[in-house]
Protein backbone atom coordinates (compact mmCIF):
# COMPACT_ATOMS: atom_id res chain seq x y z
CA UNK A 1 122.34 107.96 91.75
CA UNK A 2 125.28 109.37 89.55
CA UNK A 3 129.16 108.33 89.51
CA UNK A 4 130.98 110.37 92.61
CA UNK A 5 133.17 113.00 90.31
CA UNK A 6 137.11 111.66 91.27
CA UNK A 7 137.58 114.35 93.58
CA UNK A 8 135.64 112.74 95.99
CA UNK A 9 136.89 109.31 95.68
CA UNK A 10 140.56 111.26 95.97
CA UNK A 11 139.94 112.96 99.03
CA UNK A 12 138.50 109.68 100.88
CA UNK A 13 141.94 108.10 99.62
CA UNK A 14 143.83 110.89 100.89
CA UNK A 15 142.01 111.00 103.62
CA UNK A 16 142.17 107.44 104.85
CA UNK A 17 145.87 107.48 104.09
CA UNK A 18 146.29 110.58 106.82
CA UNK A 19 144.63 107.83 109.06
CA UNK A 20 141.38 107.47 111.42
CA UNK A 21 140.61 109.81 114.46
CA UNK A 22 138.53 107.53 116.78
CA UNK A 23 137.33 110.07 119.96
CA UNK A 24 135.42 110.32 122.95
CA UNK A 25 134.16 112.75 125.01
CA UNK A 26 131.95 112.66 128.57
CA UNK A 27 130.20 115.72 127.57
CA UNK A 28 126.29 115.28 127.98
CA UNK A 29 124.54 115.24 125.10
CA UNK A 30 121.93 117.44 124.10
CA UNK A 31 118.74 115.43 124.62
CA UNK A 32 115.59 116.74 122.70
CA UNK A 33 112.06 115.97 123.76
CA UNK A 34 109.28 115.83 121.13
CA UNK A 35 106.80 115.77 123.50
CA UNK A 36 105.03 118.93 124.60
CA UNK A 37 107.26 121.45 122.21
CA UNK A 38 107.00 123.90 119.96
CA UNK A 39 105.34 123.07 116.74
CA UNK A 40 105.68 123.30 113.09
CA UNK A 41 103.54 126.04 112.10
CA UNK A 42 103.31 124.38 108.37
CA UNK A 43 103.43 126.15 105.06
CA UNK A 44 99.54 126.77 104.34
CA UNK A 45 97.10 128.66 105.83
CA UNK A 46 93.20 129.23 104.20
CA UNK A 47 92.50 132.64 104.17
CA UNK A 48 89.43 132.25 103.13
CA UNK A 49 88.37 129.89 105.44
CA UNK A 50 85.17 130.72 107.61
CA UNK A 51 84.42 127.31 108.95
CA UNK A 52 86.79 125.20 111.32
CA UNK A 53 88.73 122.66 109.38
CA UNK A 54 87.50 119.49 108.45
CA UNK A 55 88.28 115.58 108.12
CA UNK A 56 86.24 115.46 105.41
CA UNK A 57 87.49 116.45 101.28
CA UNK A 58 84.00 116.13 100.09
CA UNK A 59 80.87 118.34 102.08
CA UNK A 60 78.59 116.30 103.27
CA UNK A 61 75.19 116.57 101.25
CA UNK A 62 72.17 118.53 102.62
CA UNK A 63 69.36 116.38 100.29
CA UNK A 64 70.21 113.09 98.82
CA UNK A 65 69.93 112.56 95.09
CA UNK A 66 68.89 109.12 93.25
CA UNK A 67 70.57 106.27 94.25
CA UNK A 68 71.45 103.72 90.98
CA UNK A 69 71.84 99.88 91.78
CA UNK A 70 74.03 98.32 89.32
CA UNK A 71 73.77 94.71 89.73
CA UNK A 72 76.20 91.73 87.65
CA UNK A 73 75.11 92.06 84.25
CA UNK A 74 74.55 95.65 84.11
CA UNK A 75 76.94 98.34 83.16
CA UNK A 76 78.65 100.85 85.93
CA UNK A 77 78.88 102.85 83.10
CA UNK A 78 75.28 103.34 82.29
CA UNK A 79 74.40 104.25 85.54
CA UNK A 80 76.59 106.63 84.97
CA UNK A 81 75.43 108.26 82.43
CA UNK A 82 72.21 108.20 84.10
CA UNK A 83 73.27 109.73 87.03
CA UNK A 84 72.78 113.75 87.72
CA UNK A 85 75.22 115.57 90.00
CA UNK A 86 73.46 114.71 93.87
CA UNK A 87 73.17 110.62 92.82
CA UNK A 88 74.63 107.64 94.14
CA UNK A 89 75.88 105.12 92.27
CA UNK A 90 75.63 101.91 94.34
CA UNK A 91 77.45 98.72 92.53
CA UNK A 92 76.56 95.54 94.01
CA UNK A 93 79.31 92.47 94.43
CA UNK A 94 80.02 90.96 91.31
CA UNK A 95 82.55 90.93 88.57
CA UNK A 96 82.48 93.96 85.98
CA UNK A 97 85.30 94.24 82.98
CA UNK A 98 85.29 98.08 81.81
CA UNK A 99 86.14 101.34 82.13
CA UNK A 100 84.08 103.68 84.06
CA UNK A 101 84.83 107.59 83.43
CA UNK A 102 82.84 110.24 85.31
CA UNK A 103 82.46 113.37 83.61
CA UNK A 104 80.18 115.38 86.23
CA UNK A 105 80.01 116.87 89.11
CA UNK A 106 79.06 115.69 92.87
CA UNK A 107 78.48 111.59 92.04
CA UNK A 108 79.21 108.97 94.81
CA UNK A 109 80.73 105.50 93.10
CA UNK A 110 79.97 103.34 96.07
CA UNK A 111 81.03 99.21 95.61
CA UNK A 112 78.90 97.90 98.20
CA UNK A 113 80.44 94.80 100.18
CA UNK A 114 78.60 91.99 101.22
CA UNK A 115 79.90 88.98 103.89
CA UNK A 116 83.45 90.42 102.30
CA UNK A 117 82.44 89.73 98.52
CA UNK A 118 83.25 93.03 96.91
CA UNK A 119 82.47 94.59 93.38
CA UNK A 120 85.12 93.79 91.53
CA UNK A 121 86.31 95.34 88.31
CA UNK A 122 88.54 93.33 86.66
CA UNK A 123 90.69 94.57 83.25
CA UNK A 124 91.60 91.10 82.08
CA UNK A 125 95.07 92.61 81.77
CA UNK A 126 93.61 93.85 78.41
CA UNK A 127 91.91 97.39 79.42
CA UNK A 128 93.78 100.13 80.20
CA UNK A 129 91.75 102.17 83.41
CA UNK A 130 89.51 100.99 85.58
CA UNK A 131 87.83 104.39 87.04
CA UNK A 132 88.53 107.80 85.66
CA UNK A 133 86.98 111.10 86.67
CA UNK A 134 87.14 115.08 86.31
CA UNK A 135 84.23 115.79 88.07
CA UNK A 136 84.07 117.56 91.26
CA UNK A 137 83.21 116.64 94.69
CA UNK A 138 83.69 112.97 93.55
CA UNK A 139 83.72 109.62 95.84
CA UNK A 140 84.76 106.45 95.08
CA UNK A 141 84.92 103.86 97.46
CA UNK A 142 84.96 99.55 98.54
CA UNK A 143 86.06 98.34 95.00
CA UNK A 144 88.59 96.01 94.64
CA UNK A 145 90.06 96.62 91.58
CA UNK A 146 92.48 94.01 89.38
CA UNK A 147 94.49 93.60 86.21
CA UNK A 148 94.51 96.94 84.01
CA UNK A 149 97.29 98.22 82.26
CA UNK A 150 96.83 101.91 83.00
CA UNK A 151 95.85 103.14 86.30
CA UNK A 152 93.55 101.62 88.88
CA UNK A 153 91.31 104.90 89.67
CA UNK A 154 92.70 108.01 88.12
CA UNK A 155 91.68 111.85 89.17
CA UNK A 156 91.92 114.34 86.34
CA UNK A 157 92.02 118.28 87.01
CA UNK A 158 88.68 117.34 89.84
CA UNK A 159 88.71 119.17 92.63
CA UNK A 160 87.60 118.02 96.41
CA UNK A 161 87.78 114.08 96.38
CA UNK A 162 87.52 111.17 98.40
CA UNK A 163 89.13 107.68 97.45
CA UNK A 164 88.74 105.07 100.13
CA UNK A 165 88.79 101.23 101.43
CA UNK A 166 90.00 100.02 97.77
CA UNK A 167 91.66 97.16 97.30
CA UNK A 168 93.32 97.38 94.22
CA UNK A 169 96.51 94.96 92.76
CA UNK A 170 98.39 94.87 89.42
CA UNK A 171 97.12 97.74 87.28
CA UNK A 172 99.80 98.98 85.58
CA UNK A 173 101.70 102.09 85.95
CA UNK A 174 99.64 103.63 88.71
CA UNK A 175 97.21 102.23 91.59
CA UNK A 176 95.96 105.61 92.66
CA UNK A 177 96.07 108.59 90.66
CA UNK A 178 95.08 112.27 91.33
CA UNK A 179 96.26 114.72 88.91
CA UNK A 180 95.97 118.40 89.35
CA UNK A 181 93.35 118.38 91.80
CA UNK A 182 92.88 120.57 95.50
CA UNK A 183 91.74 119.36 98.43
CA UNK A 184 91.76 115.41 98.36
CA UNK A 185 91.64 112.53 100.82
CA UNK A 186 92.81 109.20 100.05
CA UNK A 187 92.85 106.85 102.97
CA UNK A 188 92.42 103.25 104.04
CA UNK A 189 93.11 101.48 100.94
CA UNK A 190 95.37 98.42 100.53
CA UNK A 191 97.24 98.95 96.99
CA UNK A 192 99.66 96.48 95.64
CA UNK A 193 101.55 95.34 92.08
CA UNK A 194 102.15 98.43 90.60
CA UNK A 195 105.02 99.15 88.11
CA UNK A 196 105.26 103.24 89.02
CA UNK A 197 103.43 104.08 91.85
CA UNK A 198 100.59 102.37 94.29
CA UNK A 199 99.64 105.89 95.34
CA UNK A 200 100.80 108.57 92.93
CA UNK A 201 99.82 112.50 93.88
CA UNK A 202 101.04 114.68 91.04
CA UNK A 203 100.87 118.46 90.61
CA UNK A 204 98.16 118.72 93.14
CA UNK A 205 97.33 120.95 96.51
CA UNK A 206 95.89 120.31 100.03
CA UNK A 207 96.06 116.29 100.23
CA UNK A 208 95.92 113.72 102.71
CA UNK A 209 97.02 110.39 102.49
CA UNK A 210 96.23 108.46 105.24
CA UNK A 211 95.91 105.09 106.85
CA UNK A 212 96.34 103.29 103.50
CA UNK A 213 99.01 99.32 103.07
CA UNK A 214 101.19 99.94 99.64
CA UNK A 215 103.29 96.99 98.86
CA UNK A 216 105.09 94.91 95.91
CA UNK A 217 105.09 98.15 93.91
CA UNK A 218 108.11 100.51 92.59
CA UNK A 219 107.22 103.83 94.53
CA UNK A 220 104.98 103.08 97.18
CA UNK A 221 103.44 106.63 98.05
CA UNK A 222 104.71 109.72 95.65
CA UNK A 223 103.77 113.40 96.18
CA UNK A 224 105.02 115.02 92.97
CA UNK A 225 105.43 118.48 92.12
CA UNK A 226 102.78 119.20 94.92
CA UNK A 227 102.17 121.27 97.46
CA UNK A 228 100.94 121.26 101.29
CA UNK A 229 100.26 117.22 101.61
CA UNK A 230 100.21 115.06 104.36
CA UNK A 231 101.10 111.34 104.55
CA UNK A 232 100.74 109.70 107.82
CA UNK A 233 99.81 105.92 109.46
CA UNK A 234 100.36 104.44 106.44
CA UNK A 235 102.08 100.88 106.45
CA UNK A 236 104.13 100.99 102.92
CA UNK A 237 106.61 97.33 102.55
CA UNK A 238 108.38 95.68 100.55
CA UNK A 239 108.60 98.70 97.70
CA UNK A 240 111.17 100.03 95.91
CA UNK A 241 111.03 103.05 97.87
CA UNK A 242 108.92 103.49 100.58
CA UNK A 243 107.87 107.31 100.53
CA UNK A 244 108.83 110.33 97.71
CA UNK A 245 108.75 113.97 97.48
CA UNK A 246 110.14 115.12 94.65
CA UNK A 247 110.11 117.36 91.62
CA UNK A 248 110.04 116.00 88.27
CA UNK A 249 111.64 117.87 85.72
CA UNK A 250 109.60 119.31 83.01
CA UNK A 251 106.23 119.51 84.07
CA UNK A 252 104.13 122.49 84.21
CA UNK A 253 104.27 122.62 87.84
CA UNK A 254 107.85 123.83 88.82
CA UNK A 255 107.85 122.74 92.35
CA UNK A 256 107.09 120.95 95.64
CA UNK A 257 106.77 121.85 99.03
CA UNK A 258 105.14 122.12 102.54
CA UNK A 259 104.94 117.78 102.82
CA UNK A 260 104.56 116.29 106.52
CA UNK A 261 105.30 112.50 106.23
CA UNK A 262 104.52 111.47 109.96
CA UNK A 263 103.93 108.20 112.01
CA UNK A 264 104.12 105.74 109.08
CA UNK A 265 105.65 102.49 109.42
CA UNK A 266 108.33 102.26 106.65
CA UNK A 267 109.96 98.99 106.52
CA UNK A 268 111.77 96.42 104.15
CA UNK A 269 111.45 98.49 101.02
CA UNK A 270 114.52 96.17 99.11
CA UNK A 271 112.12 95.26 96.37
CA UNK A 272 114.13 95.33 93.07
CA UNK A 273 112.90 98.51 90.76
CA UNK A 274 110.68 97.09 87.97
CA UNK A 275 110.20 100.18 86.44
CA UNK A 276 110.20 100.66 82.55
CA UNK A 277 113.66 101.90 81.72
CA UNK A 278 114.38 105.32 81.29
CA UNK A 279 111.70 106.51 84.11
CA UNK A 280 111.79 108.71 86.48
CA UNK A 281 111.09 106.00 89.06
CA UNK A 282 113.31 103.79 87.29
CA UNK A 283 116.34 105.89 89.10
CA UNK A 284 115.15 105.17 92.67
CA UNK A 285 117.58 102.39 94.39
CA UNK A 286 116.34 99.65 95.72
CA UNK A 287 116.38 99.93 99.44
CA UNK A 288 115.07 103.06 100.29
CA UNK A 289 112.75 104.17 103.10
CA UNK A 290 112.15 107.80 102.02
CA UNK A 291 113.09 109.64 99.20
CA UNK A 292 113.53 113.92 98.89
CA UNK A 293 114.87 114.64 95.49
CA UNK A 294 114.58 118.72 95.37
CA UNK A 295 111.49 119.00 97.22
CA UNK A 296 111.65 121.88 99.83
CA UNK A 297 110.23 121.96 102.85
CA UNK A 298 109.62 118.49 103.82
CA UNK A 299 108.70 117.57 107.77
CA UNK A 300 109.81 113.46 108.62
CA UNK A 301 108.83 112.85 112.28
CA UNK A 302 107.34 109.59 113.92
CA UNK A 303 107.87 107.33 111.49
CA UNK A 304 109.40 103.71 112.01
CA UNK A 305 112.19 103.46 109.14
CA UNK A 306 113.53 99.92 109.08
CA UNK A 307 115.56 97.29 107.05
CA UNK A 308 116.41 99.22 104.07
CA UNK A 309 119.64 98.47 102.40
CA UNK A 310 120.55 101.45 100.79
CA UNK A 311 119.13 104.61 103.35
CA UNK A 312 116.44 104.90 105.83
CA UNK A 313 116.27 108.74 104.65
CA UNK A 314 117.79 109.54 100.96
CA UNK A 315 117.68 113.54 100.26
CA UNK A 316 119.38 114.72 97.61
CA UNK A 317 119.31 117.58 94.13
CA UNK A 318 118.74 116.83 91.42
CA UNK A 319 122.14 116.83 90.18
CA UNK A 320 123.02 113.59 91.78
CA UNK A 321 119.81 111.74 90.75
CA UNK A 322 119.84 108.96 87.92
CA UNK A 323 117.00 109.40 84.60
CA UNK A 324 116.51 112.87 84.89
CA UNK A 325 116.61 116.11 82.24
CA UNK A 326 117.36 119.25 84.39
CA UNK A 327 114.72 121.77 83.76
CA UNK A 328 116.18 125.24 84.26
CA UNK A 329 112.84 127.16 85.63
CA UNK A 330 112.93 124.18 88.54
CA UNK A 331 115.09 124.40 91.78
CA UNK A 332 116.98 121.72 91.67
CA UNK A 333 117.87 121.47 95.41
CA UNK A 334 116.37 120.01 98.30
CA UNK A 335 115.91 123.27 100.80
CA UNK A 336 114.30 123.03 104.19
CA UNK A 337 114.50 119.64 105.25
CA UNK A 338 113.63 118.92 108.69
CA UNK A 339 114.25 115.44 110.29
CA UNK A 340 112.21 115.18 114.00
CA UNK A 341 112.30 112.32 116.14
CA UNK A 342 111.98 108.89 113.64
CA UNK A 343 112.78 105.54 115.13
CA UNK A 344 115.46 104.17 112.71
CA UNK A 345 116.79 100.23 112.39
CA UNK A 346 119.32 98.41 110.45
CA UNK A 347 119.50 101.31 107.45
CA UNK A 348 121.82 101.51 104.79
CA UNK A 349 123.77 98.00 105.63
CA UNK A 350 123.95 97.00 102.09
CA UNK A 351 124.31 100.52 100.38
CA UNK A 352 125.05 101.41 96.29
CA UNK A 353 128.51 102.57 95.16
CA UNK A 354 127.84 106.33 94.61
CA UNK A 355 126.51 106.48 98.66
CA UNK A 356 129.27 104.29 99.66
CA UNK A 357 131.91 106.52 98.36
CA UNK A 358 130.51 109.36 99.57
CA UNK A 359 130.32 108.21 103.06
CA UNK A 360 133.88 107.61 102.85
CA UNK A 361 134.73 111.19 102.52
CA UNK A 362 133.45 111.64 105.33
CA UNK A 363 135.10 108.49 107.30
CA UNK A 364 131.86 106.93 107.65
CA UNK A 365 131.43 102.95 106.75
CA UNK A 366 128.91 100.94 107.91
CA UNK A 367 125.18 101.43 108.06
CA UNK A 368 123.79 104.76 107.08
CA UNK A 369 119.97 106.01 108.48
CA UNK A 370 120.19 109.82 106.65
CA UNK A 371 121.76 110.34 103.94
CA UNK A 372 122.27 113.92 102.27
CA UNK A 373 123.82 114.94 99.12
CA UNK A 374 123.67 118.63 97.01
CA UNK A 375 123.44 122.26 97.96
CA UNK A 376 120.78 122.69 101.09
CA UNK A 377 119.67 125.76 102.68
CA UNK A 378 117.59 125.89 105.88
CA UNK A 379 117.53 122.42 106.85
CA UNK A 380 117.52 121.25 110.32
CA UNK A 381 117.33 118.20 112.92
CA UNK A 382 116.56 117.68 116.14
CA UNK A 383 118.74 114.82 118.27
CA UNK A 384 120.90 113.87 115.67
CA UNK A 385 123.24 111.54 117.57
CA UNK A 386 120.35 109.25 117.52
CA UNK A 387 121.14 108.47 114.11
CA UNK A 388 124.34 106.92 111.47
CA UNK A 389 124.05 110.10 109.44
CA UNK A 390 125.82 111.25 106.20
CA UNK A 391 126.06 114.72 104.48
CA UNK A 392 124.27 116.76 107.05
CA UNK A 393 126.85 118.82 108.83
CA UNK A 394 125.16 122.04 107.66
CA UNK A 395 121.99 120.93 109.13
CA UNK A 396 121.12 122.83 111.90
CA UNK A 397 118.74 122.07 114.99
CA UNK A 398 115.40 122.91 114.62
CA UNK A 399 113.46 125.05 116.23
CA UNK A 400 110.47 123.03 116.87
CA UNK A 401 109.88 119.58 118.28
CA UNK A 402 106.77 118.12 116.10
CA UNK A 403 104.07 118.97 114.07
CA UNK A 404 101.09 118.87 116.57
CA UNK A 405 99.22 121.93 115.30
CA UNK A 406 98.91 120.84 112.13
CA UNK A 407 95.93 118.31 111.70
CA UNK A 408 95.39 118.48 108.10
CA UNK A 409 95.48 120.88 105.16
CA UNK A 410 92.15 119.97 103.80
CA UNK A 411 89.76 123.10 103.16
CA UNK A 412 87.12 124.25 105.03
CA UNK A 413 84.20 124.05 103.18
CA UNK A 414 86.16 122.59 100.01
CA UNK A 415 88.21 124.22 97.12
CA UNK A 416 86.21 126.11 94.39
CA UNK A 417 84.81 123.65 91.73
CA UNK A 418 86.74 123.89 88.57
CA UNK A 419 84.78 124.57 85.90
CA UNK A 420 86.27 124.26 82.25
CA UNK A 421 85.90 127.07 79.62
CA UNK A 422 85.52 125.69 76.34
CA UNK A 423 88.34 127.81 75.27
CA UNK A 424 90.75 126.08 78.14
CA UNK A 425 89.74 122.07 76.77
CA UNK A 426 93.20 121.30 75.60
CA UNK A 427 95.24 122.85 78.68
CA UNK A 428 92.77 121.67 80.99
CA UNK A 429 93.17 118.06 79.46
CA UNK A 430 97.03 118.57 78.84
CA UNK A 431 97.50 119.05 82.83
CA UNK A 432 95.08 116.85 83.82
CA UNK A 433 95.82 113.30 81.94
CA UNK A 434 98.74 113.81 79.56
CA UNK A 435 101.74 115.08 82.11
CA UNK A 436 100.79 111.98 84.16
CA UNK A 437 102.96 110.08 81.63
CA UNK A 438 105.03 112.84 79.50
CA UNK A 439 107.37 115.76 80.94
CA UNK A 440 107.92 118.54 78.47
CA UNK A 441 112.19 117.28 77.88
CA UNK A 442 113.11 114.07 79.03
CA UNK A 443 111.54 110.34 80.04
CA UNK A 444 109.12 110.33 82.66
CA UNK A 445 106.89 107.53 81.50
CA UNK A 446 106.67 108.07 77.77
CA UNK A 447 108.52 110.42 75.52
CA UNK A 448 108.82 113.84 75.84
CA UNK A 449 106.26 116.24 74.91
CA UNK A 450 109.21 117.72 72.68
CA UNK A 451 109.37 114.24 70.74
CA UNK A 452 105.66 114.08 70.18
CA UNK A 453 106.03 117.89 68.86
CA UNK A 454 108.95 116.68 66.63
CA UNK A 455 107.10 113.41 65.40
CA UNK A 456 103.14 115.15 64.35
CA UNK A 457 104.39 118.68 63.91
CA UNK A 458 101.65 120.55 62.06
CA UNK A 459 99.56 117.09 62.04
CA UNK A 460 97.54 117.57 65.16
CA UNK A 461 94.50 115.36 63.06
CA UNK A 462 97.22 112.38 63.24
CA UNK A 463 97.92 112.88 66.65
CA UNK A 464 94.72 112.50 67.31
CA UNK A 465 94.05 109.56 65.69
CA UNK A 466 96.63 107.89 67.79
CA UNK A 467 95.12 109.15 70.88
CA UNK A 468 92.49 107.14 69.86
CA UNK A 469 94.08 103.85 69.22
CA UNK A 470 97.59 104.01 70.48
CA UNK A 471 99.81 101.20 68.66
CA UNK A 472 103.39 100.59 69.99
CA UNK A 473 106.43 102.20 68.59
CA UNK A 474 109.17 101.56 70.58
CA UNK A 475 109.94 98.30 72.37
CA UNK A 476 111.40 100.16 75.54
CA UNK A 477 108.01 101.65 76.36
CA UNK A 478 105.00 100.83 78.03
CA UNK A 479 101.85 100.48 75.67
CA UNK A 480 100.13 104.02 76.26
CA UNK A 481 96.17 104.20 76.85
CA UNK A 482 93.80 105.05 74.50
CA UNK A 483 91.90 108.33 75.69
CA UNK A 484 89.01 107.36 73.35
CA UNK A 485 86.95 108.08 76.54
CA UNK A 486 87.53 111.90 75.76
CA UNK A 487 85.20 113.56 73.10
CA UNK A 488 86.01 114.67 69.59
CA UNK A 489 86.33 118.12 70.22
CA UNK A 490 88.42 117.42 73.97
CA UNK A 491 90.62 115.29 71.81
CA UNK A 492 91.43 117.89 69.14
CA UNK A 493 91.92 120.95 71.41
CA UNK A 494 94.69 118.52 73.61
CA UNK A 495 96.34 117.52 70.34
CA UNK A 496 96.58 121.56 69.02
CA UNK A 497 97.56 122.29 72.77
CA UNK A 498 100.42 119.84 72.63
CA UNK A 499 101.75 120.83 69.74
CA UNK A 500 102.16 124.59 70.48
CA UNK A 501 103.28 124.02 73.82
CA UNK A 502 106.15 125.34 75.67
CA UNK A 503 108.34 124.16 79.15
């Protein structure tokens, strides 16, 4: 977070030197019950809807397709290209080193376990991805998944998915990766090693993340500039930060909102950040259970938030936050948050400088469970004298008790398919693999889409030829992917797209 500006360090001087108020009272306290209240109503309903809603992201099939075996040996990736929308793709245990991108619709990627030996697919810390796919109605489950440099399985602009019981470690910037997708379940996968994110939802709608162990990584669960998501029983550890909602600056989608992070446990997220320099993530400190930067909106009830040296509960704008460009058509404030009944331990003992002299302005030393910083509107508590709190005197108590009536926001009957024009190739692939990594002004993982503008302006034939076989250029990044998986004429219309590109 940034340097306090001196007016806050001189008011906790001046106050400190008009001395301490220690008081009591015998007043009984205003004792909230979450059980059996009103409930959040949530920020999402389908209109459309006609059936009741579902646990499922993915309709179940009517008639079964082909099923593919791929056994050792054999190529994932052939199968494949085999497959028509309806197949299965059934990969026996074994060891496989390549990437595996699914370009079509409705194909199940199953890695079928036997006596606990899995189908591995290993990068040899030389490939980038493991599994990429803009299809539709995709699911990929029982891999394990080691040693890329890139992501682990990555979603790109495919609507209605299903990502489960993965075990994935060390591949690179992300473990699991939907990007601009609707209606999306990832649950019960154990995700570990990763230098940005194990689970990273960006610019995506209707998701559930569920039931899934993130640990060792930088973020451990991220919903990013997305909208109506739901993390609960998760088990994230010994992460940077435990769980984000956030905006990041500079990416086509402005905003996010309506995010229910419920029953998780949340404990001993100290790890130091390993993130490349510069990042986004990079800014998060060490020691913190959950993270709101600008995100409105945002429902934190049931969870067990433990041993975390700098907060249990860190909300704050945008201003205050460390690696970031402002990006004027964003709100940079965190509006609406709404802290229910959490069982809190041994938060904040250890905190960094900029909370620590905060807290001071407000006489508070010692351990801190909530902290709050920036202009909020709308936000609210309920039994806040459960909790060492700082910055939420303007918080006022809610009006609800829990979030029982919500069970998911996954579609009934699914999100439309999205089908690509020709004519929308390059904003299609823009959205869906290139603002994973690049905001439009400022770091997120590499440069700025208004460097790359700057660098091939009027060359989008070189740019393309990077694309293709990426070569460092700067020391302080991370060695970028090569999207050589994406066809010539794909590759062109993102590298035209790019360069005419506004915020």
């Amino acid at each position: 977070m940034k340097k306090l500006n001196s007016l806050a360090i001189g008011l906790a001087v001046v106050t400190f030197a008009a001395g301490w108020y220690l008081g009591g009272s015998n007043d009984a306290l205003t004792i909230t019950s979450s059980a059996g209240g009103k409930s959040y109503a949530g920020g999402y309903v389908d209109e459309q809807a006609t059936e009741t809603a579902s646990n499922r992201a993915v309709k179940l099939r009517t008639t079964e397709g082909k099923t593919h075996v791929v056994n050792p040996g054999d190529l994932i990736q052939a199968a494949v290209e085999l497959a028509q929308p309806g197949d299965t793709i059934q990969v026996m245990p074994g060891t496989y080193s390549e990437t595996v991108y699914i370009d079509k619709d409705d194909i199940h990627l199953l890695g079928v376990i036997v006596e606990g030996e899995r189908a591995t697919l290993d990068g040899l810390k030389t490939l980038n991805d493991a599994i990429l796919y803009s299809g539709n109605n995709i699911i990929i489950e029982n891999f394990k998944i080691i040693d890329y440099k890139g992501n682990g399985i990555m979603s790109q602009a495919g609507n209605n998915f299903e990502i489960r019981n993965n075990l994935i470690i060390d591949t690179g910037i992300y473990g699991i990766f939907p990007q601009l997708g609707k209606n999306g379940l990832i649950e019960h996968n154990v995700v570990s090693g990763i230098a940005d994110a194990a689970i990273y939802v960006g610019m995506s709608d209707n998701i559930h993340v569920a039931y899934n162990e993130v640990f060792d990584s930088v973020a451990g669960i991220e919903i990013e500039n997305s909208r109506h998501a739901i993390v609960e029983h998760n088990h994230t550890h010994h992460n940077t930060g435990g769980i984000l909602a956030f905006i990041t600056p500079g990416l086509p989608v402005k905003d996010t909102y309506d995010v229910i992070i419920r029953n998780n446990f949340i404990m001993d997220n100290n790890t130091p950040n390993f993130g490349a320099p510069g990042s986004t993530v990079a800014g998060i400190p060490a020691g913190t259970g959950i993270l709101i930067m600008a995100a409105d909106d945002v429902v934190v009830e049931g969870n067990i938030i433990s041993n975390h040296k700098t907060a249990g509960i860190l909300i704050t704008d945008h201003g205050n936050a460390d690696n970031l460009t402002l990006d004027p058509e964003s709100d940079p404030n965190a509006d609406g948050a709404m802290i229910l009944d959490n069982v809190m331990l041994n938060n904040g003992y250890d905190t960094i400088d900029a909370v620590r002299a905060f807290a001071l302005t407000e006489l508070h030393t010692g351990d801190i469970d909530i902290f709050q910083i920036g202009p909020t509107e709308g936000s609210c508590i309920i039994n806040r004298h459960r909790y060492k709190t700082v910055g939420i005197g303007d918080f006022t108590d809610c009006d609800f008790t829990n979030t029982n009536d919500i069970e998911n926001y996954l579609l009934a009957g699914g999100a439309e398919p999205r089908v690509i024009h020709p004519s929308e190739r390059g904003e299609i692939a823009y959205l869906g693999v290139c603002t994973g990594c690049h905001a439009y002004a400022g770091r997120l993982i590499g440069p700025s889409v208004q460097e790359i503008q700057a660098l091939y302006a009027n060359r989008p034939e070189a740019l393309v030829q990077y694309i293709n076989a990426p070569t460092p250029m700067r020391t302080d990044y991370p060695e970028m992917p090569a999207q050589n998986y994406l066809d010539a004429e794909t590759q062109l219309a993102v590298a035209n797209y790019i360069l005419q590109v506004g915020n």
